[in-house]
Protein backbone atom coordinates (compact mmCIF):
# COMPACT_ATOMS: atom_id res chain seq x y z
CA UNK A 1 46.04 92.58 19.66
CA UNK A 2 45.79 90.86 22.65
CA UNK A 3 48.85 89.56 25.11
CA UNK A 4 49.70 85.82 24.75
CA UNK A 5 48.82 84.06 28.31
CA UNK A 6 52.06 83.14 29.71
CA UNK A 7 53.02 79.44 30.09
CA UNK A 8 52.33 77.58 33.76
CA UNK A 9 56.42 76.67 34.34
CA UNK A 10 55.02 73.43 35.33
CA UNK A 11 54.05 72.81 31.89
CA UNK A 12 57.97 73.17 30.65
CA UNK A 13 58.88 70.57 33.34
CA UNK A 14 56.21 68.38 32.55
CA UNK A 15 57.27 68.10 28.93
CA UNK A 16 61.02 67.74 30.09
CA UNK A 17 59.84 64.85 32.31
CA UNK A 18 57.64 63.13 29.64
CA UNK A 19 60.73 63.41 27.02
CA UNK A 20 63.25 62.03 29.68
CA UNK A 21 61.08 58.78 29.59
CA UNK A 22 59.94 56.04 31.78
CA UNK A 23 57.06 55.77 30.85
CA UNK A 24 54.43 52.87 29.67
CA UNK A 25 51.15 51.98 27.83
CA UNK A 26 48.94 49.10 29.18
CA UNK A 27 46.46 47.69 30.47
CA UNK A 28 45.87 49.09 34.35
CA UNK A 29 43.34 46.65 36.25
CA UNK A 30 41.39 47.74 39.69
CA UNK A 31 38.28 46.06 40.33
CA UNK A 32 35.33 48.10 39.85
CA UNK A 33 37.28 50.92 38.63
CA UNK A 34 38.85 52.05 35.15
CA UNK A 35 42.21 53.45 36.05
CA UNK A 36 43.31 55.92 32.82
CA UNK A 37 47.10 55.64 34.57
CA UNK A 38 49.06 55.27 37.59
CA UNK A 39 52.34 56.31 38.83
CA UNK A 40 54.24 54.04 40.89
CA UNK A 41 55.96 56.44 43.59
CA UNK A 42 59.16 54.17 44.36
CA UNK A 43 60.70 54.51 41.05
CA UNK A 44 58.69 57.32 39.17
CA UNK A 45 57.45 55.30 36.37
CA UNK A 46 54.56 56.18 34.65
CA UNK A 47 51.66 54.13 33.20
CA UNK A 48 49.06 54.83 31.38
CA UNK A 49 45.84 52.91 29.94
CA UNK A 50 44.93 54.02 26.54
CA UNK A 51 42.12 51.30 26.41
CA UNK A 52 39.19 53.62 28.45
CA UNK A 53 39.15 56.54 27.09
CA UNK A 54 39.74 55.19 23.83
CA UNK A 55 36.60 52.95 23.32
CA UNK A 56 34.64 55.89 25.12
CA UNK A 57 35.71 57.96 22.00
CA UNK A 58 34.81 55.33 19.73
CA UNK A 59 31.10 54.46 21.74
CA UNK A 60 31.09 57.91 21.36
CA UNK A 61 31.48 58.92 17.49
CA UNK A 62 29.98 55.81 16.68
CA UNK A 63 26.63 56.83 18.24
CA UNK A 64 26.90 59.83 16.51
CA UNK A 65 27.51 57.82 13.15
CA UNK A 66 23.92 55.33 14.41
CA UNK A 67 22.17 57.98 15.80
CA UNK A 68 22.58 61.56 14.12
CA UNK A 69 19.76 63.01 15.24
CA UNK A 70 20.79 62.31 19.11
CA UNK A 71 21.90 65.72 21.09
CA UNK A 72 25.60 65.96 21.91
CA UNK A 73 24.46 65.62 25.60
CA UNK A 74 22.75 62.67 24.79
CA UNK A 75 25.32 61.13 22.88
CA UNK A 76 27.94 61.55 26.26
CA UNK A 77 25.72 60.22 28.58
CA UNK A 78 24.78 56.84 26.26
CA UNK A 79 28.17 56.27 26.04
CA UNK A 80 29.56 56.81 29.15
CA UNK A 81 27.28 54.33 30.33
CA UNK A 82 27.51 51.67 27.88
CA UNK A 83 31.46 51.80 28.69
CA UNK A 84 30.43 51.71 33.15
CA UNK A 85 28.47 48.56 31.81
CA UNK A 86 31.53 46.61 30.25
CA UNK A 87 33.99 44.69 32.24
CA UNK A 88 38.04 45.70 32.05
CA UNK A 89 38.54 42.83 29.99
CA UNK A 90 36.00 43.68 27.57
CA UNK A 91 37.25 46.83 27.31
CA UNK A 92 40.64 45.14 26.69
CA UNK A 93 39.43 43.45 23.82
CA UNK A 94 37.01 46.15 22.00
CA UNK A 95 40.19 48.25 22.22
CA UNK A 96 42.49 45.61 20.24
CA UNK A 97 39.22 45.63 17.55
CA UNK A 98 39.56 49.55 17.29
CA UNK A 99 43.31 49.35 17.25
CA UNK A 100 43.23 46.44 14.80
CA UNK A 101 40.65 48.30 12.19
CA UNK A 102 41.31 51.89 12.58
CA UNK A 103 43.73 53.62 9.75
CA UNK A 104 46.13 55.79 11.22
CA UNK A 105 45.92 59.36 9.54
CA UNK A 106 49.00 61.34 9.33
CA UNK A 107 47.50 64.82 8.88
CA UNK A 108 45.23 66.71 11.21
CA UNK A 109 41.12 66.94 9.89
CA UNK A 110 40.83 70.94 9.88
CA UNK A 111 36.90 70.94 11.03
């Protein structure tokens, strides 16, 4: 039986920090850029964009759904292109579809 790996100590604090608060989900705009989050240094608060990563998982699976036989590789670099092709607005909006037609699951798939 092997030894459990310790835990980083920065992990503990990290989850103390996150449950303490201050922080936010929206929509971060920088031109030419997709910006996953941002801290603003003055007063600590955190925000974070949802939206990007979110329709690359969707472009994502939903290749796999269109194109089965396509390699996982394959599959990655089709979508992270189709999302480096689509404005922050766009994104906006394709990620207010996915929230607005995706079911919430409660339990965990065990795959």
């Amino acid at each position: 039986m092997s030894k459990p790996t310790p835990r980083d100590p920065l992990l503990i604090e990290l989850i103390a920090a996150i449950g303490a608060g201050r922080i936010d989900f929206g929509a971060i705009h920088e031109r030419g850029h997709f910006v996953y989050g941002w801290c603003d240094e003055k007063n600590g608060r955190v925000r974070f964009n949802p939206a990007p990563h979110a329709v690359l998982i969707c472009l994502h699976e939903m290749i796999h759904r269109m194109r089965p036989a396509w390699t996982e590789r394959g599959v990655s670099s089709r979508a992270t292109r189709l999302l480096s092709q689509m404005s922050d607005q766009e994104v906006d909006r394709l990620y207010e579809v996915i929230l607005s037609t995706a079911r919430v699951r409660k339990r965990a798939d065990i795959l």
